[in-house]
PDB file of N, CA and C in Angstrom:
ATOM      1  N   UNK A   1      37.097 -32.265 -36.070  1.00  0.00           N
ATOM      2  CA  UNK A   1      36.036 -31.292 -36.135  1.00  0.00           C
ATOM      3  C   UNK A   1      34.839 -31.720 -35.293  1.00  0.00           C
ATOM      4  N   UNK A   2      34.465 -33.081 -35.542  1.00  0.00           N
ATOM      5  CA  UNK A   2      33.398 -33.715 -34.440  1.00  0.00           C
ATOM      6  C   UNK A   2      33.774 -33.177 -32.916  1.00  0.00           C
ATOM      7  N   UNK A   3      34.717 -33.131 -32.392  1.00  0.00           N
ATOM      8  CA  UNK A   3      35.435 -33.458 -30.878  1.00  0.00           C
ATOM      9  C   UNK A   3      34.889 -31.604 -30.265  1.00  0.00           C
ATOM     10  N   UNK A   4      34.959 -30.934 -31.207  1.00  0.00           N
ATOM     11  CA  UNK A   4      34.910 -29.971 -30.339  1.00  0.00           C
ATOM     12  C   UNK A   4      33.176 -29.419 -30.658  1.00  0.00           C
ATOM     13  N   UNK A   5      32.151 -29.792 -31.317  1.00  0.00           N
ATOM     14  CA  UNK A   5      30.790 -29.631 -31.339  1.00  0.00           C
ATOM     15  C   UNK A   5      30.497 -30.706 -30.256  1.00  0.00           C
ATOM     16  N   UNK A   6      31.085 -32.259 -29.922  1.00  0.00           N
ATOM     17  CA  UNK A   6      30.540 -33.152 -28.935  1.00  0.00           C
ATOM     18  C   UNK A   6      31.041 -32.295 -27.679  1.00  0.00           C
ATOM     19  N   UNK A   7      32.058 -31.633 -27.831  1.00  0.00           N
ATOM     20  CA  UNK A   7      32.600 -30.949 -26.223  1.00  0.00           C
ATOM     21  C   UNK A   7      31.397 -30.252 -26.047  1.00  0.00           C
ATOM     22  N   UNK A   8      30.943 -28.835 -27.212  1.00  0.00           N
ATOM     23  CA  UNK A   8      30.127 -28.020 -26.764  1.00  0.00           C
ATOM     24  C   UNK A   8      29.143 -28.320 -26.556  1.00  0.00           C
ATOM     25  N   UNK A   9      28.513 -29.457 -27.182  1.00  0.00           N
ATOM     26  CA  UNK A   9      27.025 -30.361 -26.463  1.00  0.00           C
ATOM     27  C   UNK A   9      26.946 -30.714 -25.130  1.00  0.00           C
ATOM     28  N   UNK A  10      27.732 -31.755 -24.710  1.00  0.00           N
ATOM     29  CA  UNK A  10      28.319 -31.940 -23.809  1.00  0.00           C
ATOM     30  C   UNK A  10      28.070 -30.898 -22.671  1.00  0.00           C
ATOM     31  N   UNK A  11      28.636 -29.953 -22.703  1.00  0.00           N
ATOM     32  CA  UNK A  11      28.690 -28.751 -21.497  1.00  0.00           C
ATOM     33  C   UNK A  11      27.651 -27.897 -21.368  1.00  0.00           C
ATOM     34  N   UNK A  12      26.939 -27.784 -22.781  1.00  0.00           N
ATOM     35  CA  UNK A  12      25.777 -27.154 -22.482  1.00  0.00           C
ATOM     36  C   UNK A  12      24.977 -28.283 -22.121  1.00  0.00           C
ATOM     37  N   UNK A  13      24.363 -29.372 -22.114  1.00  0.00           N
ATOM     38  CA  UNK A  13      23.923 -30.176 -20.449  1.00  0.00           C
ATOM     39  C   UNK A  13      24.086 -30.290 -19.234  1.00  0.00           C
ATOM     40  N   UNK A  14      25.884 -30.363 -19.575  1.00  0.00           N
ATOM     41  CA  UNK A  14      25.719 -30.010 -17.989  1.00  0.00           C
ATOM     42  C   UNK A  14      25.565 -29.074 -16.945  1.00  0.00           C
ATOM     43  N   UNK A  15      25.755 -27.990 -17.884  1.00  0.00           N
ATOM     44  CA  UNK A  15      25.802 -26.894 -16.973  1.00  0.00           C
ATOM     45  C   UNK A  15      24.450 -26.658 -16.402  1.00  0.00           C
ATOM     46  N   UNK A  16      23.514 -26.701 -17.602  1.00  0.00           N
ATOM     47  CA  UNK A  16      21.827 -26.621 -17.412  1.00  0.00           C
ATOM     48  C   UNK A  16      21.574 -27.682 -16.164  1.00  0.00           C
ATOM     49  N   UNK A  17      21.681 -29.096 -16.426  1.00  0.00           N
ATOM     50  CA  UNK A  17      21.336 -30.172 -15.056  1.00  0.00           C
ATOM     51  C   UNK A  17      22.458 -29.182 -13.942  1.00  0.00           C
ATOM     52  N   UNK A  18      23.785 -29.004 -14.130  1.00  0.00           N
ATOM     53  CA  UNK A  18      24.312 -28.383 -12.393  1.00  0.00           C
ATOM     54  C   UNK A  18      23.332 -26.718 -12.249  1.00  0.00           C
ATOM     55  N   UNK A  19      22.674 -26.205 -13.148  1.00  0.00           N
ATOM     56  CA  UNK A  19      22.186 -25.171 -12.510  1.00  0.00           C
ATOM     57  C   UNK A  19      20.615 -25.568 -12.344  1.00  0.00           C
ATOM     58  N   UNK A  20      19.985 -26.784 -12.664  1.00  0.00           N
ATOM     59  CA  UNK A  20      18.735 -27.027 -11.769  1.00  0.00           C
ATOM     60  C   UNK A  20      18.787 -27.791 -11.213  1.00  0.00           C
ATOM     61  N   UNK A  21      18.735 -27.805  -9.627  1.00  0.00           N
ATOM     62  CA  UNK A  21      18.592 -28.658  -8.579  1.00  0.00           C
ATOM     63  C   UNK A  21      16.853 -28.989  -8.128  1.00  0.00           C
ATOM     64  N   UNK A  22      17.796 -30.405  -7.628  1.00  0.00           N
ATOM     65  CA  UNK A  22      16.196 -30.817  -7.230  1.00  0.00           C
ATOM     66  C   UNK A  22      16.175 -30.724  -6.396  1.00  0.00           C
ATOM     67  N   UNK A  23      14.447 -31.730  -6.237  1.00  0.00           N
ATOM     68  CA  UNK A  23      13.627 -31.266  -4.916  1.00  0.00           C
ATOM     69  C   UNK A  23      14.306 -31.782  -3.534  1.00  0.00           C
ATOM     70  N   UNK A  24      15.013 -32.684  -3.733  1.00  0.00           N
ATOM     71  CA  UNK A  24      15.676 -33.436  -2.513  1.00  0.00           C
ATOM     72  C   UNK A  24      16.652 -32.534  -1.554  1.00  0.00           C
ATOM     73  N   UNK A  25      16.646 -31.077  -2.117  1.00  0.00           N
ATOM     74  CA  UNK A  25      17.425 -29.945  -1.653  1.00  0.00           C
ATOM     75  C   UNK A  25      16.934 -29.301  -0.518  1.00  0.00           C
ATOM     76  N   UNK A  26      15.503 -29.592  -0.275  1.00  0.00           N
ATOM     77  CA  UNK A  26      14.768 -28.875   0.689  1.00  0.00           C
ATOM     78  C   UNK A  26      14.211 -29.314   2.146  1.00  0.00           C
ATOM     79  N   UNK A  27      14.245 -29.201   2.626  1.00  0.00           N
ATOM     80  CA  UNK A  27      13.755 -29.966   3.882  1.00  0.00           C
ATOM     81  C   UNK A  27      12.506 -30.238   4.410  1.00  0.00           C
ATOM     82  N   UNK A  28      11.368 -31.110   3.717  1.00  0.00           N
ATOM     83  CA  UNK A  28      10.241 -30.994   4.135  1.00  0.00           C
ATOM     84  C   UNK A  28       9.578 -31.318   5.585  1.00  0.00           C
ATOM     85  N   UNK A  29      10.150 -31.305   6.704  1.00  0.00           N
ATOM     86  CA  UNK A  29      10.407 -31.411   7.919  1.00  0.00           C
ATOM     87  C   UNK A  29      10.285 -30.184   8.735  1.00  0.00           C
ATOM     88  N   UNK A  30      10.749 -28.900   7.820  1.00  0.00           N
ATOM     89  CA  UNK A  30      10.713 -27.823   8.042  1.00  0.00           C
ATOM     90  C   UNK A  30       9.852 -26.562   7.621  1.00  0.00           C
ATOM     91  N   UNK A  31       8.523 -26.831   7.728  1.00  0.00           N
ATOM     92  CA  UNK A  31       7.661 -25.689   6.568  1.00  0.00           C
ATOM     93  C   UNK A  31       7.920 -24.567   7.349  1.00  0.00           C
ATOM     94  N   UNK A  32       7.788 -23.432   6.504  1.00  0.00           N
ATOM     95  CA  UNK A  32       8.232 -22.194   6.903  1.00  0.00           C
ATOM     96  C   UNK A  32       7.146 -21.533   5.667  1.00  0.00           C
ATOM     97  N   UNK A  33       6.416 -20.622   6.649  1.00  0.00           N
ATOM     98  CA  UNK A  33       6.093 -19.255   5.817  1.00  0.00           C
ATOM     99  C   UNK A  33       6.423 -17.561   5.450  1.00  0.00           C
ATOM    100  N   UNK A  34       6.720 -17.182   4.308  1.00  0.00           N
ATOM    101  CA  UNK A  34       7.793 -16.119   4.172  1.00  0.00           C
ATOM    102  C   UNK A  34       6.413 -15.231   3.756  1.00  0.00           C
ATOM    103  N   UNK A  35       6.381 -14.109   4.155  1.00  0.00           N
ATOM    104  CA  UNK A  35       5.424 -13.000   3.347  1.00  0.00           C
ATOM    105  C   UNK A  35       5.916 -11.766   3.540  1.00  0.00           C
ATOM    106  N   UNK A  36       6.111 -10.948   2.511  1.00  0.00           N
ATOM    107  CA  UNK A  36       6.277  -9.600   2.425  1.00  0.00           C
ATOM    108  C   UNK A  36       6.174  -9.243   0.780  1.00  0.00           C
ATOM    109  N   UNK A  37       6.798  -7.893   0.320  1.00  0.00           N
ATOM    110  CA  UNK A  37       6.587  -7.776  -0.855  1.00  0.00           C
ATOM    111  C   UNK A  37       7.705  -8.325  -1.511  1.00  0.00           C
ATOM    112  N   UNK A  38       7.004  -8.770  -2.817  1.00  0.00           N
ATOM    113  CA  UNK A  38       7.961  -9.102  -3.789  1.00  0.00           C
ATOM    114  C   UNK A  38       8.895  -8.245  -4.462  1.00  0.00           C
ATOM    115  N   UNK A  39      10.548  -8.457  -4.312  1.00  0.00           N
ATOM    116  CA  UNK A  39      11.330  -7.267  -4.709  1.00  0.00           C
ATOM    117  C   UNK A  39      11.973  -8.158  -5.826  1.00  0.00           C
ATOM    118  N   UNK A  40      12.167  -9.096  -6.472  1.00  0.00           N
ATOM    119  CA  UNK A  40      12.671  -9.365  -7.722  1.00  0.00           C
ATOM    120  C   UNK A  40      11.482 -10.063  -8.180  1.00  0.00           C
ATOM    121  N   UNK A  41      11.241 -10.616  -9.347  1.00  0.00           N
ATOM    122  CA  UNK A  41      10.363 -11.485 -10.071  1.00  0.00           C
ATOM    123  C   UNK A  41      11.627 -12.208 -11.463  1.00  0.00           C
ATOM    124  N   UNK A  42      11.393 -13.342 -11.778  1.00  0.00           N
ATOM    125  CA  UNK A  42      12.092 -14.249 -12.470  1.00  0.00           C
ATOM    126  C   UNK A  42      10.808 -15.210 -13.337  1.00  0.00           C
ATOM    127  N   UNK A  43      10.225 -15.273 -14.687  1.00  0.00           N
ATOM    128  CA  UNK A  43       8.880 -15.594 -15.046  1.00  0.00           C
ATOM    129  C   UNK A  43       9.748 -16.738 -15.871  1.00  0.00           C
ATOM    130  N   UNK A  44      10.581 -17.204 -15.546  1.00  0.00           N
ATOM    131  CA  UNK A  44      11.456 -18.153 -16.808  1.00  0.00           C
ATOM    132  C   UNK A  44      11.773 -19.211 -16.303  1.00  0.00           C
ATOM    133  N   UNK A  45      11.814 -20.429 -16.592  1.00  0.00           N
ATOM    134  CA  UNK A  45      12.159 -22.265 -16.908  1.00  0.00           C
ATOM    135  C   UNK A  45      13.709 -21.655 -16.780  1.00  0.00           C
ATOM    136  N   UNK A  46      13.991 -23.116 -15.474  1.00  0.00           N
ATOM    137  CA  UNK A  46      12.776 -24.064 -15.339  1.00  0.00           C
ATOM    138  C   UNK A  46      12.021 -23.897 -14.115  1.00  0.00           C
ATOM    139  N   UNK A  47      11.716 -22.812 -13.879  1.00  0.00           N
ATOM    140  CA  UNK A  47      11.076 -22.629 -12.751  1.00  0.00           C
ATOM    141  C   UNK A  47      11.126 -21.206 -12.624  1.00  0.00           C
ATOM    142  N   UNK A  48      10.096 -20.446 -12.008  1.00  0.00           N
ATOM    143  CA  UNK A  48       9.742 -19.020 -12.137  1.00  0.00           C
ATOM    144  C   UNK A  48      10.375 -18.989 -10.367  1.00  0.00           C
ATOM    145  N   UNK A  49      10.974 -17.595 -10.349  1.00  0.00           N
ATOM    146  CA  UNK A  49      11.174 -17.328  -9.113  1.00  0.00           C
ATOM    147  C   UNK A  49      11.331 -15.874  -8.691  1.00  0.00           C
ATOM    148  N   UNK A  50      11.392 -15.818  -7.247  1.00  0.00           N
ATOM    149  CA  UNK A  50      11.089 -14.021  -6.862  1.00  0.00           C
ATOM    150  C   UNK A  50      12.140 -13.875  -5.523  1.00  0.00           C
ATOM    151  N   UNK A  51      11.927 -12.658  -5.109  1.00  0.00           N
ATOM    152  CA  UNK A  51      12.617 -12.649  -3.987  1.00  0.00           C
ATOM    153  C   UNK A  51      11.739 -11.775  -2.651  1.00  0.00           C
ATOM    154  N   UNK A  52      11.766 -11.898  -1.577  1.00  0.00           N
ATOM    155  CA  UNK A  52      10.416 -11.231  -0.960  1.00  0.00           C
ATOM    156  C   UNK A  52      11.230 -11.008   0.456  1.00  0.00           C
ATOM    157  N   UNK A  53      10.852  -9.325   0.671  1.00  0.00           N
ATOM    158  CA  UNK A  53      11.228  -9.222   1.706  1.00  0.00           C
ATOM    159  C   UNK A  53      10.405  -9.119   2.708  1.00  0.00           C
ATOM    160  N   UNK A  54      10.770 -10.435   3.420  1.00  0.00           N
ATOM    161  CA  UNK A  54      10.119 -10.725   4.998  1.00  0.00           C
ATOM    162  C   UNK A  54      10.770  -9.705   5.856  1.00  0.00           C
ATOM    163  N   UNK A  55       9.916 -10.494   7.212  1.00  0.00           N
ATOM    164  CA  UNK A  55       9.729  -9.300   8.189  1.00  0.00           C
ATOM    165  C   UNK A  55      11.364  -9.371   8.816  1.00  0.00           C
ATOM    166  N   UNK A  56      12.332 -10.384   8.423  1.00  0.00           N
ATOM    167  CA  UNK A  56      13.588 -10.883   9.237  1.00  0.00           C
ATOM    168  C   UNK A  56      14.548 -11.124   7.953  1.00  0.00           C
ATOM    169  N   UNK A  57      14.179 -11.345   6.759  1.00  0.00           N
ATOM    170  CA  UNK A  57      15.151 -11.284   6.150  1.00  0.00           C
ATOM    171  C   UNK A  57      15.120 -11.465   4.038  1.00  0.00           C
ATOM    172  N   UNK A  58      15.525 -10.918   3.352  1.00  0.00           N
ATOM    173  CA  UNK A  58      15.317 -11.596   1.957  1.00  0.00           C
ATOM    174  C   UNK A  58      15.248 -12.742   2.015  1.00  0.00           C
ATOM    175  N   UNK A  59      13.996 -13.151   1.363  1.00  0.00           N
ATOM    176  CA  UNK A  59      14.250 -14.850   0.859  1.00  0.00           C
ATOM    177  C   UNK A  59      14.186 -14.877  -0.595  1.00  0.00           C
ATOM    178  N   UNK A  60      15.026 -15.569  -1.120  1.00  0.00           N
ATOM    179  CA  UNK A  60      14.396 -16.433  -2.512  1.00  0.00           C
ATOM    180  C   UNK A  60      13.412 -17.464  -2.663  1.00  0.00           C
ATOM    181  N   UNK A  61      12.504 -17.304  -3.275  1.00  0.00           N
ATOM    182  CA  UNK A  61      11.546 -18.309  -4.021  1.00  0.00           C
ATOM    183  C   UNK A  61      11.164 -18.646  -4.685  1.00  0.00           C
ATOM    184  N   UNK A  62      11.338 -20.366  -4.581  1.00  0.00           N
ATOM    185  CA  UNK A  62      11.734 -20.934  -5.695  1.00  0.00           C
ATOM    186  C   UNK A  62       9.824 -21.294  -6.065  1.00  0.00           C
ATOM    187  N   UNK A  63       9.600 -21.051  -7.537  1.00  0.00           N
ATOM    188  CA  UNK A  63       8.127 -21.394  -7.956  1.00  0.00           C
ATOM    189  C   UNK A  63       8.057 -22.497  -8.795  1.00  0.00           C
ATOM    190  N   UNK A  64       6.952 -22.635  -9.201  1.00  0.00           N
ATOM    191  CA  UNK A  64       6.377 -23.763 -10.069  1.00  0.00           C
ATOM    192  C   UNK A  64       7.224 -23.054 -11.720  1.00  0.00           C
ATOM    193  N   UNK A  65       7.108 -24.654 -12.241  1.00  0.00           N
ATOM    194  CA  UNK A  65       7.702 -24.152 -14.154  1.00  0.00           C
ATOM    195  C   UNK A  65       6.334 -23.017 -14.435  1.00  0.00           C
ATOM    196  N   UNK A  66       7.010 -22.337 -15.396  1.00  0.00           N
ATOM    197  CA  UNK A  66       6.013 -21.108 -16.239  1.00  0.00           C
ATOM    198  C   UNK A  66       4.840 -21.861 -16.607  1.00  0.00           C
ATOM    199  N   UNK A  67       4.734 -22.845 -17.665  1.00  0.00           N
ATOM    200  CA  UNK A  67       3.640 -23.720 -17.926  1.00  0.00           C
ATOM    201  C   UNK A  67       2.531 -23.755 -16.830  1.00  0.00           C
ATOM    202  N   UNK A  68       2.828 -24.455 -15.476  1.00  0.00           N
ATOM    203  CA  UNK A  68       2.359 -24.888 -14.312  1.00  0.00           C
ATOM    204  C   UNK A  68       1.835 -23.643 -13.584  1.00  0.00           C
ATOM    205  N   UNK A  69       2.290 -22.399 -13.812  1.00  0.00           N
ATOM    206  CA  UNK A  69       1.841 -21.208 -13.423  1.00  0.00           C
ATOM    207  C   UNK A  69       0.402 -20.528 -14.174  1.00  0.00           C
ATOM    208  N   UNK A  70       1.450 -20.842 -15.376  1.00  0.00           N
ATOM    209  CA  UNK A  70       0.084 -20.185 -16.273  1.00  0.00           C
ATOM    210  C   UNK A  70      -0.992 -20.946 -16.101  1.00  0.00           C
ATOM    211  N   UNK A  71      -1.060 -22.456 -16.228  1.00  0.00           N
ATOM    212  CA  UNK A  71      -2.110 -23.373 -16.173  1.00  0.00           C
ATOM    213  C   UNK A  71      -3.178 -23.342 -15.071  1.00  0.00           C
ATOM    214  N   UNK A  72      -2.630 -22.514 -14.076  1.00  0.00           N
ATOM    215  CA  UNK A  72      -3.321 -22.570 -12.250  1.00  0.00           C
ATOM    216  C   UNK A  72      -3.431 -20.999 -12.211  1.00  0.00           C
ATOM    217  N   UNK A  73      -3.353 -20.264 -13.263  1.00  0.00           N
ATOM    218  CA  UNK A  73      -3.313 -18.656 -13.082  1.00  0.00           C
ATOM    219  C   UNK A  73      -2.747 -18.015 -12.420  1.00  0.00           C
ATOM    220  N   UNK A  74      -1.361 -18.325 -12.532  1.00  0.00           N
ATOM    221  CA  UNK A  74      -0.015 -17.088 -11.457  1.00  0.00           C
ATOM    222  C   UNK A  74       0.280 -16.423 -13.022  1.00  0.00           C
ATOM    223  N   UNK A  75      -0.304 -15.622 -13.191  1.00  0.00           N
ATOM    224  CA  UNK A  75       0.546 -14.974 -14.297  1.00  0.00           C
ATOM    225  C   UNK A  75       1.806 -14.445 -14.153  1.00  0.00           C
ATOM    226  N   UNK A  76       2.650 -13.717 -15.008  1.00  0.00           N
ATOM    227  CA  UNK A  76       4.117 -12.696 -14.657  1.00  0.00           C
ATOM    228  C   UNK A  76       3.042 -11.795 -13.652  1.00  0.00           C
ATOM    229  N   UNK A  77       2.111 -11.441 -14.248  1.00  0.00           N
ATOM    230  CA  UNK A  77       1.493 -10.219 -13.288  1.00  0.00           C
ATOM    231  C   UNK A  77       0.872 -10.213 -12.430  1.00  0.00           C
ATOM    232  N   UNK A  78       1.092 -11.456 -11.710  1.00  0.00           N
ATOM    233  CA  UNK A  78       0.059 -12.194 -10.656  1.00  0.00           C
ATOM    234  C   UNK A  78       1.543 -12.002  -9.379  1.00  0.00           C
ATOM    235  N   UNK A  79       2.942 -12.661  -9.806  1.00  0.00           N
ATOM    236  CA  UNK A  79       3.949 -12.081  -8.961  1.00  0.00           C
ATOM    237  C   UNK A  79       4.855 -11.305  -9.038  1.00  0.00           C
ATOM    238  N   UNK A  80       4.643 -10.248  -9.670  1.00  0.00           N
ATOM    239  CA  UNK A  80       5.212  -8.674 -10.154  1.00  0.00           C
ATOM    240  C   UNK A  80       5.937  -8.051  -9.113  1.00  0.00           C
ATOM    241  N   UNK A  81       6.558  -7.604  -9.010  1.00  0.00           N
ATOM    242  CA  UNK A  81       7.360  -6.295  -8.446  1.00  0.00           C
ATOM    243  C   UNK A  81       6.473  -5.759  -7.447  1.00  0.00           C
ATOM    244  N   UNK A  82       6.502  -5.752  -6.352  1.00  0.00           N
ATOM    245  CA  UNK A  82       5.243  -4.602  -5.801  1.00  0.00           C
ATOM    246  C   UNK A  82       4.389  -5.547  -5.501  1.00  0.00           C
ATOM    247  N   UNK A  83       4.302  -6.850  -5.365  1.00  0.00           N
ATOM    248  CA  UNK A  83       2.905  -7.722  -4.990  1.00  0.00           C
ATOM    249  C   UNK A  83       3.209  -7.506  -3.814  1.00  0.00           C
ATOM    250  N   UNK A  84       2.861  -8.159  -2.596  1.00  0.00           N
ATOM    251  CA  UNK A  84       2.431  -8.651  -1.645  1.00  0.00           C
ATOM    252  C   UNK A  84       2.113 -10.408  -1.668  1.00  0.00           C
ATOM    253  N   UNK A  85       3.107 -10.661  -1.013  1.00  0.00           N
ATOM    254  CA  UNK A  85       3.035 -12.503  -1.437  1.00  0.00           C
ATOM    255  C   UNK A  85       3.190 -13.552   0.163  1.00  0.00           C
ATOM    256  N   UNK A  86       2.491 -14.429   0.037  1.00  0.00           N
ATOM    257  CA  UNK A  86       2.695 -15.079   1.558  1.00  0.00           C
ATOM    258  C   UNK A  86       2.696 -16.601   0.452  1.00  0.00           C
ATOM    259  N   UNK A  87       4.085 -17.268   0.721  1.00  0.00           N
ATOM    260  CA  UNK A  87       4.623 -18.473  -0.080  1.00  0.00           C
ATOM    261  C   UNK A  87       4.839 -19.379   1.269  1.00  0.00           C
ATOM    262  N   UNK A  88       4.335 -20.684   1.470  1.00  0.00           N
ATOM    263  CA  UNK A  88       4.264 -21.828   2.432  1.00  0.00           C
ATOM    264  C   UNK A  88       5.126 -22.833   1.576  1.00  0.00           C
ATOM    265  N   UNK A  89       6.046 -23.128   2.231  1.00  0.00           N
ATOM    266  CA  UNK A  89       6.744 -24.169   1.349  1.00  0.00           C
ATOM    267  C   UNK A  89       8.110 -25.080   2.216  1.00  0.00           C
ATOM    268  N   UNK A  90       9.509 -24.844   1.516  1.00  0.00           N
ATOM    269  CA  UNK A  90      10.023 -25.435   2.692  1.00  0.00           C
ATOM    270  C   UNK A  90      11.849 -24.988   2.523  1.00  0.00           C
ATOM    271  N   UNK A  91      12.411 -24.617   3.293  1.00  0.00           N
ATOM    272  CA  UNK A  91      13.712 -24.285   3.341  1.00  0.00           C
ATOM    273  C   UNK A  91      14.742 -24.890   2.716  1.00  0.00           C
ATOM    274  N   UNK A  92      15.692 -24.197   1.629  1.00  0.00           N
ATOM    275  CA  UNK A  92      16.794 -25.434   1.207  1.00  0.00           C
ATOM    276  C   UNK A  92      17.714 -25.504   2.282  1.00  0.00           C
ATOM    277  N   UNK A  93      18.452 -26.656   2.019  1.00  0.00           N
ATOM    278  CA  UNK A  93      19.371 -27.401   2.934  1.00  0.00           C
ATOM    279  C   UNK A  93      20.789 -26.727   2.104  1.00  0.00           C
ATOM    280  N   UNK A  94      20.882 -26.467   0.873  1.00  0.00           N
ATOM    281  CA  UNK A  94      21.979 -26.385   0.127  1.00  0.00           C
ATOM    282  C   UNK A  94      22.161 -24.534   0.488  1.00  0.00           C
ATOM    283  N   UNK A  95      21.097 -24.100  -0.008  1.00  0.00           N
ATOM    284  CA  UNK A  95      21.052 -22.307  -0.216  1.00  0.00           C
ATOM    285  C   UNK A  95      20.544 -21.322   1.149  1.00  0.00           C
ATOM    286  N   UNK A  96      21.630 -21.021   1.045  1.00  0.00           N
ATOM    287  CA  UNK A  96      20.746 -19.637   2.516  1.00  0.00           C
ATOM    288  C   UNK A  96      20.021 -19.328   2.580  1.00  0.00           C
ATOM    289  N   UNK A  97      18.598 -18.725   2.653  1.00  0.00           N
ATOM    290  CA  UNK A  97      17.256 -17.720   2.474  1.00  0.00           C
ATOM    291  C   UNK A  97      16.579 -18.342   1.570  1.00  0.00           C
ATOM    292  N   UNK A  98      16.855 -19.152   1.013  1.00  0.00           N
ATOM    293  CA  UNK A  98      16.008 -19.619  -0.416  1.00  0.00           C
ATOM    294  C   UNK A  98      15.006 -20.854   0.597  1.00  0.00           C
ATOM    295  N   UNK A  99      13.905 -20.143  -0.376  1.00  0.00           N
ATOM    296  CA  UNK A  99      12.842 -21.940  -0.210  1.00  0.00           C
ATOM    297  C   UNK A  99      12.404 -22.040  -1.273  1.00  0.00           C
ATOM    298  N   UNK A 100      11.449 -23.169  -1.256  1.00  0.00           N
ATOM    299  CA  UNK A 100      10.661 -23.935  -2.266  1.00  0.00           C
ATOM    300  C   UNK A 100       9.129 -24.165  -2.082  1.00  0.00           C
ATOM    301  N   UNK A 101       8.427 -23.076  -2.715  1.00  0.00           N
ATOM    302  CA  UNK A 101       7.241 -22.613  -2.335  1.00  0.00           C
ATOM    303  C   UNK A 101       5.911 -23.934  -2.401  1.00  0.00           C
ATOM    304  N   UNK A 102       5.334 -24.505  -1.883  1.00  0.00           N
ATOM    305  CA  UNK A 102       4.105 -25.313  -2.097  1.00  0.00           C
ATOM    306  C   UNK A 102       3.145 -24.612  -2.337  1.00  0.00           C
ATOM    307  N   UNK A 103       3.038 -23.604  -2.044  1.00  0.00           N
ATOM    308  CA  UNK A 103       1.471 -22.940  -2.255  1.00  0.00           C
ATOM    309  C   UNK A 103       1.750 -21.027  -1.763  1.00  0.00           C
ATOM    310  N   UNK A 104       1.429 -20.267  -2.704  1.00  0.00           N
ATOM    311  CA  UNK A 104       1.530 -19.080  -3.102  1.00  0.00           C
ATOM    312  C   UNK A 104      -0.368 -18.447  -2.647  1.00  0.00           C
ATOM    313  N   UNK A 105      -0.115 -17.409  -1.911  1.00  0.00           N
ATOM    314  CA  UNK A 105      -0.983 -16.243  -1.743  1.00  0.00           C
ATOM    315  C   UNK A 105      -0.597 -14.803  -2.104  1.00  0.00           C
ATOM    316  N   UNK A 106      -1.780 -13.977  -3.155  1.00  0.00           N
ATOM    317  CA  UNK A 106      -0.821 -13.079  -3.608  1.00  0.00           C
ATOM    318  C   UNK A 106      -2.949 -12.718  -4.429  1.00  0.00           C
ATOM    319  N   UNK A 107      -2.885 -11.376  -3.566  1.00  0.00           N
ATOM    320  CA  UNK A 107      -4.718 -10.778  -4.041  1.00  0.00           C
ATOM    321  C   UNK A 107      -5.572 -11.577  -3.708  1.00  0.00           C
ATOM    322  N   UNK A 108      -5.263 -11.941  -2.344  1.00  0.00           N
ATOM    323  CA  UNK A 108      -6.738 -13.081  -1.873  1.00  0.00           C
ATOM    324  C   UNK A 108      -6.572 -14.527  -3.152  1.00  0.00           C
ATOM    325  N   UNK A 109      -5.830 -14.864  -3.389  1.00  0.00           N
ATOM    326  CA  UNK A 109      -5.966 -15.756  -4.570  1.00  0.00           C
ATOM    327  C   UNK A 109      -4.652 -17.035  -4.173  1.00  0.00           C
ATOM    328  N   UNK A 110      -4.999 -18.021  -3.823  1.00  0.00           N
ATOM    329  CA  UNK A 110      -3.737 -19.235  -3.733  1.00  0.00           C
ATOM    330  C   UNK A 110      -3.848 -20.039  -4.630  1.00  0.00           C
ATOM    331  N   UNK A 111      -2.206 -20.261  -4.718  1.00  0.00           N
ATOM    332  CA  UNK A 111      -1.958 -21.161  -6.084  1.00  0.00           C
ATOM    333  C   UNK A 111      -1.791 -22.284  -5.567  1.00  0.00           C
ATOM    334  N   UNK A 112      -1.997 -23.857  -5.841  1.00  0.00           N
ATOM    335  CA  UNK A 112      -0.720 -25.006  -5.440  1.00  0.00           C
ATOM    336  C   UNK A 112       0.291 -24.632  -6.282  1.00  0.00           C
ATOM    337  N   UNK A 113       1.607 -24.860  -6.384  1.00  0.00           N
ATOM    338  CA  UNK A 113       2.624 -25.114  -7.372  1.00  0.00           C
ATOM    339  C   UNK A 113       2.815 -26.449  -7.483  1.00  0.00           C
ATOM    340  N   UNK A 114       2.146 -27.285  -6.649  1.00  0.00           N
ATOM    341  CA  UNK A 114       2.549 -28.421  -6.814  1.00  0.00           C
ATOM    342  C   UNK A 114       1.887 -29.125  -7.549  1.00  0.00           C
TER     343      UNK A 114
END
């Protein structure tokens, strides 16, 4: 009876650590700035994220944890649906279109995420 609650422990870790990757994914060699409007929003850990269509292509972006947002004032309604967002950050090496934002503009207002 133990063997199969240690299995299901077990897998629910790992799956959580294989679905958050780290920072070593990105290429800081490469800053890149993406701006257009925001067409998805994601406000949830471990890390808030959106999707924004630039002038060349969808990107994903990857944000600061919810905590770290709220604490520096990105509210959910700060990167909503319909914003207008210019994210400076840096390209993954692993994911197509996706980056990893350092610093967010969005109503005359910049965040660090870092």
């Amino acid at each position: 009876m133990k063997k199969p609650i240690a299995f299901a422990a077990l897998f629910a870790l790992t799956s959580t650590a294989a679905a958050h990757h780290g920072w070593g994914s990105y290429d800081a060699a490469k800053p890149l700035t993406v701006a257009g409007p925001i067409l998805t929003s994601k406000y949830e850990n471990p890390h808030a994220s959106i999707t924004v269509q630039a002038a060349d292509k969808v990107w994903t972006v990857t944000l600061a944890p919810t905590s770290r947002m709220t604490n520096r004032g990105a509210s959910p309604e700060l990167v909503a649906v319909g914003k207008t967002i210019s994210a400076y950050g840096y390209p993954s090496t692993v994911e197509k279109d996706e980056m990893r934002a350092e610093r967010i503009t969005v109503d005359g207002k910049t965040i660090e995420m870092r």
